[in-house]
N, C-alpha and C. Protein backbone atom coordinates (compact mmCIF):
# COMPACT_ATOMS: atom_id res chain seq x y z
N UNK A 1 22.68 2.77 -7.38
CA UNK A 1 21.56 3.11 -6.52
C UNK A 1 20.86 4.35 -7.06
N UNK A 2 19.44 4.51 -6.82
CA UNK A 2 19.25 5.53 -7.11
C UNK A 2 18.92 6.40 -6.22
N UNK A 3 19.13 7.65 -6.32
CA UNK A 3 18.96 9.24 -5.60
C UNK A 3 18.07 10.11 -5.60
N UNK A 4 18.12 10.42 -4.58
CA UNK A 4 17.06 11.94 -5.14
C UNK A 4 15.50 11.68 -4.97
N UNK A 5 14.64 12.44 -4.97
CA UNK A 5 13.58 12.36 -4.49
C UNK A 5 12.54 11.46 -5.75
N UNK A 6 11.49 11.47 -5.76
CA UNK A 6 10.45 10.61 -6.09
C UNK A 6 9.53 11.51 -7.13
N UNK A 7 10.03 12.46 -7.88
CA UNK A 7 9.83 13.67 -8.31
C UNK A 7 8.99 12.91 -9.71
N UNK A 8 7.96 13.56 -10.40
CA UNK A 8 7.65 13.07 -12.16
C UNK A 8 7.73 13.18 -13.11
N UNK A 9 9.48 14.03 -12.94
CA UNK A 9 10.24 13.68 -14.31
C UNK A 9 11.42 13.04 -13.33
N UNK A 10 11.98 11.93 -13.15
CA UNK A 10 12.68 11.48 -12.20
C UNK A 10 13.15 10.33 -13.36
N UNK A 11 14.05 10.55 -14.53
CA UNK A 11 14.70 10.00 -14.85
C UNK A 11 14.26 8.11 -14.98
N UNK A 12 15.48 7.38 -14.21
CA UNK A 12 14.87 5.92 -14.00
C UNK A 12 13.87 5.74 -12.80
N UNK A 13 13.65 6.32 -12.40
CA UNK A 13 12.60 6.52 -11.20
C UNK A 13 11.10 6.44 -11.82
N UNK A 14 11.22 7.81 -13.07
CA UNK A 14 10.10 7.96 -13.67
C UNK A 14 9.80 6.51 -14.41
N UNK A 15 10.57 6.04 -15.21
CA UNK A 15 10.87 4.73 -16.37
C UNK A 15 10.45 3.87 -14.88
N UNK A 16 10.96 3.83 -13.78
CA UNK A 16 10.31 2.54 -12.80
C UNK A 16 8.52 2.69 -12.99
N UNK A 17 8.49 3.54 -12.21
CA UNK A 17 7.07 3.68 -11.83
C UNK A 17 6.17 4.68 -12.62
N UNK A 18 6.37 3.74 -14.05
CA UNK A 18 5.74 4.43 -15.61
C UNK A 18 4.07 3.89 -15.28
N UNK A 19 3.18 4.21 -16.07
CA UNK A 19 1.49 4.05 -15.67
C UNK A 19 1.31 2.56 -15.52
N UNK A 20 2.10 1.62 -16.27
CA UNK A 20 1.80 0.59 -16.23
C UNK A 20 2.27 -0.31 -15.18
N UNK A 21 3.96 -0.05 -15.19
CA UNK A 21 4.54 -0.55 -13.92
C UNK A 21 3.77 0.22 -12.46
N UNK A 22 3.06 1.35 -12.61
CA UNK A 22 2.28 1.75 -11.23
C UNK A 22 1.00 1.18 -10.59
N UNK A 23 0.43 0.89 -11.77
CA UNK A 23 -0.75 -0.31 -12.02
C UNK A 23 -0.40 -1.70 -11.33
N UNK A 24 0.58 -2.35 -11.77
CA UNK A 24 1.15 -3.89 -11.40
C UNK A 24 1.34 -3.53 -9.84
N UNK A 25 1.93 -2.55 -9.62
CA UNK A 25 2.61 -2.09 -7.92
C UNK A 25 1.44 -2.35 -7.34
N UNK A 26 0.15 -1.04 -7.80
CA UNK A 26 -1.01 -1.20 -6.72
C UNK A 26 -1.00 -2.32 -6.81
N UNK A 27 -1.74 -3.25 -7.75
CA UNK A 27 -2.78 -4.11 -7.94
C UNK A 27 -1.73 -5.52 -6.76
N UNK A 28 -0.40 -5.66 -6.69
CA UNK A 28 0.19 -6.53 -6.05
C UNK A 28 0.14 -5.99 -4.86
N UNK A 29 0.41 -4.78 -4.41
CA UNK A 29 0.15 -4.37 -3.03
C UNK A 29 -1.40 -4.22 -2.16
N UNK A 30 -2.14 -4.27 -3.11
CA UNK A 30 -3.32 -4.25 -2.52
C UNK A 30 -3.67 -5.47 -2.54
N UNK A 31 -3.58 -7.06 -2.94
CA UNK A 31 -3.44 -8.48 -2.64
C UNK A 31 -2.68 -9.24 -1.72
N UNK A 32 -1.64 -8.21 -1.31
CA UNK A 32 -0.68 -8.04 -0.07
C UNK A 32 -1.14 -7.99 1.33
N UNK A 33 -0.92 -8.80 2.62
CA UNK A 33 -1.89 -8.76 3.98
C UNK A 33 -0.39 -8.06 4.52
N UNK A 34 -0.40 -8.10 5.56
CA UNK A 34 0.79 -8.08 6.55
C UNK A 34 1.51 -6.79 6.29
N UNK A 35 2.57 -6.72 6.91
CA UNK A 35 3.79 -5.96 6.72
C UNK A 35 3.77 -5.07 5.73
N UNK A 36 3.92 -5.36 4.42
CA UNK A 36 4.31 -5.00 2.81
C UNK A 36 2.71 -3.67 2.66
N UNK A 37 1.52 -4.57 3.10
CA UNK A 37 -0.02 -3.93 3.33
C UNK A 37 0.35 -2.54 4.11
N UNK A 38 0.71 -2.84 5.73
CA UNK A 38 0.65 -1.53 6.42
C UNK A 38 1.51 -0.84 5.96
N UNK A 39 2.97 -1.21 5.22
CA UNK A 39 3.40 -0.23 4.53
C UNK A 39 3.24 1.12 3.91
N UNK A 40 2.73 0.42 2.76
CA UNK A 40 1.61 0.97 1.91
C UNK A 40 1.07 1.96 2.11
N UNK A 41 0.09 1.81 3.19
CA UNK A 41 -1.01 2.45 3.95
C UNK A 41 -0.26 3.65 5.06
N UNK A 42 0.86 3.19 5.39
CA UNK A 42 1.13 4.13 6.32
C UNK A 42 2.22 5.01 5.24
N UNK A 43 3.05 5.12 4.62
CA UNK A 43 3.73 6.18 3.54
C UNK A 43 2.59 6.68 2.63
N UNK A 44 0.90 6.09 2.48
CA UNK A 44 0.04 6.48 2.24
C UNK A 44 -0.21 8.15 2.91
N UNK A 45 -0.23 8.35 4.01
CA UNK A 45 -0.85 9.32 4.77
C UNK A 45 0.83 10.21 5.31
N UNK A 46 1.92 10.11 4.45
CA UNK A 46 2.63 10.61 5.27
C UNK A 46 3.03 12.27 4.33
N UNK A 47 3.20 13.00 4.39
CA UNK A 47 2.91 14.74 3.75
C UNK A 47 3.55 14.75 2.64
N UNK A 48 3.78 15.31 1.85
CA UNK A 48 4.48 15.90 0.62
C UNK A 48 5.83 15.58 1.05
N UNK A 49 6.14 16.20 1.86
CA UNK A 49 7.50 16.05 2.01
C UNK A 49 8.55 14.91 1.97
N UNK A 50 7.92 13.69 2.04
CA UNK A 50 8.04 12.43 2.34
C UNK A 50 8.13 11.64 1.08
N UNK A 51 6.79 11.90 0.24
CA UNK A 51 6.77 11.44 -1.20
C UNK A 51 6.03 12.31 -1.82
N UNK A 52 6.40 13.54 -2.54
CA UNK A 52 5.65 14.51 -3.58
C UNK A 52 4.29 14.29 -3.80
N UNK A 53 3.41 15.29 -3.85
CA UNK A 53 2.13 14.73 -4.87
C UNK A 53 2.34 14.47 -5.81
N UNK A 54 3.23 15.02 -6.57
CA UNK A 54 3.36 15.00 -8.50
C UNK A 54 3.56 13.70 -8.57
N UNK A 55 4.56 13.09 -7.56
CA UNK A 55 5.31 12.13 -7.40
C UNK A 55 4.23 10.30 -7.77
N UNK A 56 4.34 10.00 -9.09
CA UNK A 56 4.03 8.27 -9.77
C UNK A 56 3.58 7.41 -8.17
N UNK A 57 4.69 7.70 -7.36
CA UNK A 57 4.70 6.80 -6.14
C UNK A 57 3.89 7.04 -5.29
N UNK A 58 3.19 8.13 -4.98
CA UNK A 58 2.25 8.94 -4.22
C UNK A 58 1.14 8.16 -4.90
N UNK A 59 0.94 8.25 -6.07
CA UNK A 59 -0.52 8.02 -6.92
C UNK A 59 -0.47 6.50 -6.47
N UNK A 60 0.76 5.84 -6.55
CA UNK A 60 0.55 3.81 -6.21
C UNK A 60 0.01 3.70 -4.56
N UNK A 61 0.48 4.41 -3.68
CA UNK A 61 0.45 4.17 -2.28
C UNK A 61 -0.85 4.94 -1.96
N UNK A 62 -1.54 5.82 -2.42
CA UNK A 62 -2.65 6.30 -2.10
C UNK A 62 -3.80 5.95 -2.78
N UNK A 63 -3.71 4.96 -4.18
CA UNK A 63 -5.10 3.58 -4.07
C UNK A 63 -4.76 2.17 -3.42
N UNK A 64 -3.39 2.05 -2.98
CA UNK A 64 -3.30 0.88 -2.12
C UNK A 64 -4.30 1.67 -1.02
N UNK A 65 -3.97 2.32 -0.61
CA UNK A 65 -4.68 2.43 0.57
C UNK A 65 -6.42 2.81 0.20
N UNK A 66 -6.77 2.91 -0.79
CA UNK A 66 -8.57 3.20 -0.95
C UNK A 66 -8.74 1.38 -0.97
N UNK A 67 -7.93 0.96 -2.33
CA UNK A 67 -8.22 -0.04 -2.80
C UNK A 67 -7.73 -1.71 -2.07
N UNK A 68 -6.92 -2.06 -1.06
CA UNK A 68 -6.60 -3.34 -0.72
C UNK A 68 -7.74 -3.92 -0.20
N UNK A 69 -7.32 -5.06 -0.47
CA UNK A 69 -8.55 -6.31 -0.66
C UNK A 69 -8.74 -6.42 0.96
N UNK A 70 -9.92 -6.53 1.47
CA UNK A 70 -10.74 -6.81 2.49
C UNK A 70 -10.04 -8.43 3.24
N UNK A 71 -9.93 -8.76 4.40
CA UNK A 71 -9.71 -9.66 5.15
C UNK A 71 -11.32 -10.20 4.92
N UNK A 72 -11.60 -11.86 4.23
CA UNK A 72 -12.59 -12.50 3.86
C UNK A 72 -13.30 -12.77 5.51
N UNK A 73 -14.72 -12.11 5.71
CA UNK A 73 -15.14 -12.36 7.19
C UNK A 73 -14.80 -13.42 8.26
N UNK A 74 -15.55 -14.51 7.54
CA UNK A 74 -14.69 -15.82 7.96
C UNK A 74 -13.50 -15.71 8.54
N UNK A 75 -12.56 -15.77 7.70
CA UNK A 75 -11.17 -15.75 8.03
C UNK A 75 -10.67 -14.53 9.40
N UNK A 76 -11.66 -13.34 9.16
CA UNK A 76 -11.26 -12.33 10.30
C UNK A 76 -12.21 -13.11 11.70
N UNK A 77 -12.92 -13.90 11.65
CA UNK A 77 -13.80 -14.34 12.87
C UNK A 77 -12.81 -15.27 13.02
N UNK A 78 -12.44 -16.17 11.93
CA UNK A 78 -10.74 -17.38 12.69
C UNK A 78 -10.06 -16.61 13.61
N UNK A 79 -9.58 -15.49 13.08
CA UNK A 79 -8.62 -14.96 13.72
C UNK A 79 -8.69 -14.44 14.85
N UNK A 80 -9.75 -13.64 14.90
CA UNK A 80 -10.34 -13.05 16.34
C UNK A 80 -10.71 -14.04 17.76
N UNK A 81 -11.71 -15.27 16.61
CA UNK A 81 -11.67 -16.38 17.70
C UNK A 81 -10.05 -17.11 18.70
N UNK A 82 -9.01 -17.16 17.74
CA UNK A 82 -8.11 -17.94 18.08
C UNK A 82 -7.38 -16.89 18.72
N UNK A 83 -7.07 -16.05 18.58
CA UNK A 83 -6.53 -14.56 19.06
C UNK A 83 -6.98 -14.25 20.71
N UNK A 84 -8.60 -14.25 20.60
CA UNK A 84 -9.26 -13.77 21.90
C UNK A 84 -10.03 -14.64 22.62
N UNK A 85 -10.54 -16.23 22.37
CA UNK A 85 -11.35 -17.17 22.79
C UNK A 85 -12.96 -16.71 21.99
N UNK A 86 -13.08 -17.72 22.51
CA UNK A 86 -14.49 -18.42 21.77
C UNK A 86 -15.19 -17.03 22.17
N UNK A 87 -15.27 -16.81 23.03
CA UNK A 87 -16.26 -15.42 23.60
C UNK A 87 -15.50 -13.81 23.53
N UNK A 88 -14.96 -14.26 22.40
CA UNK A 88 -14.77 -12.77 21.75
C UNK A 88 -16.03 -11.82 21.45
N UNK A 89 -16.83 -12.45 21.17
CA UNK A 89 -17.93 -11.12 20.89
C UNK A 89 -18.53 -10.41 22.16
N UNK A 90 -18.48 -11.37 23.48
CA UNK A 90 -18.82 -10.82 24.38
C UNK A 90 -18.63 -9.46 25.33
């Protein structure tokens, strides 16, 4: 297992979440809806203390959160319709 904080000289930590493997992270987490998405977004906004600035992992979770892909309109009016009835906009 690994230990210890999320630091950017962090050993296999660093070797995980190297520029390229941080790249693949966003780019799959921001194609991500649900669960895995608010993740993201919420360890996005959570202080230093939590995940370093220096910290590779800070830099992946804070363009998931500029960058995840938009719910396609359509698909958010399915949802709202079936969610709230036909007279959701009302």
């Amino acid at each position: 297992a690994v230990s210890g904080t999320f630091g950017a000289n962090g050993g296999i930590k660093g070797a995980l979440l190297s520029a390229g493997n941080s790249d693949r992270l966003t780019l799959a987490l921001c194609r991500m809806r649900g669960a895995a998405l608010k993740l993201g977004q919420l360890l996005s906004i959570q202080d230093e203390h939590v995940i370093p600035k220096d910290s590779p992992l800070r830099a992946v979770i804070d363009r998931v959160r500029e960058e995840a892909e938009q719910m396609p309109t359509d698909q958010l009016f399915t949802v709202l319709r079936d969610n709230l009835g036909e007279g959701w906009r009302e």
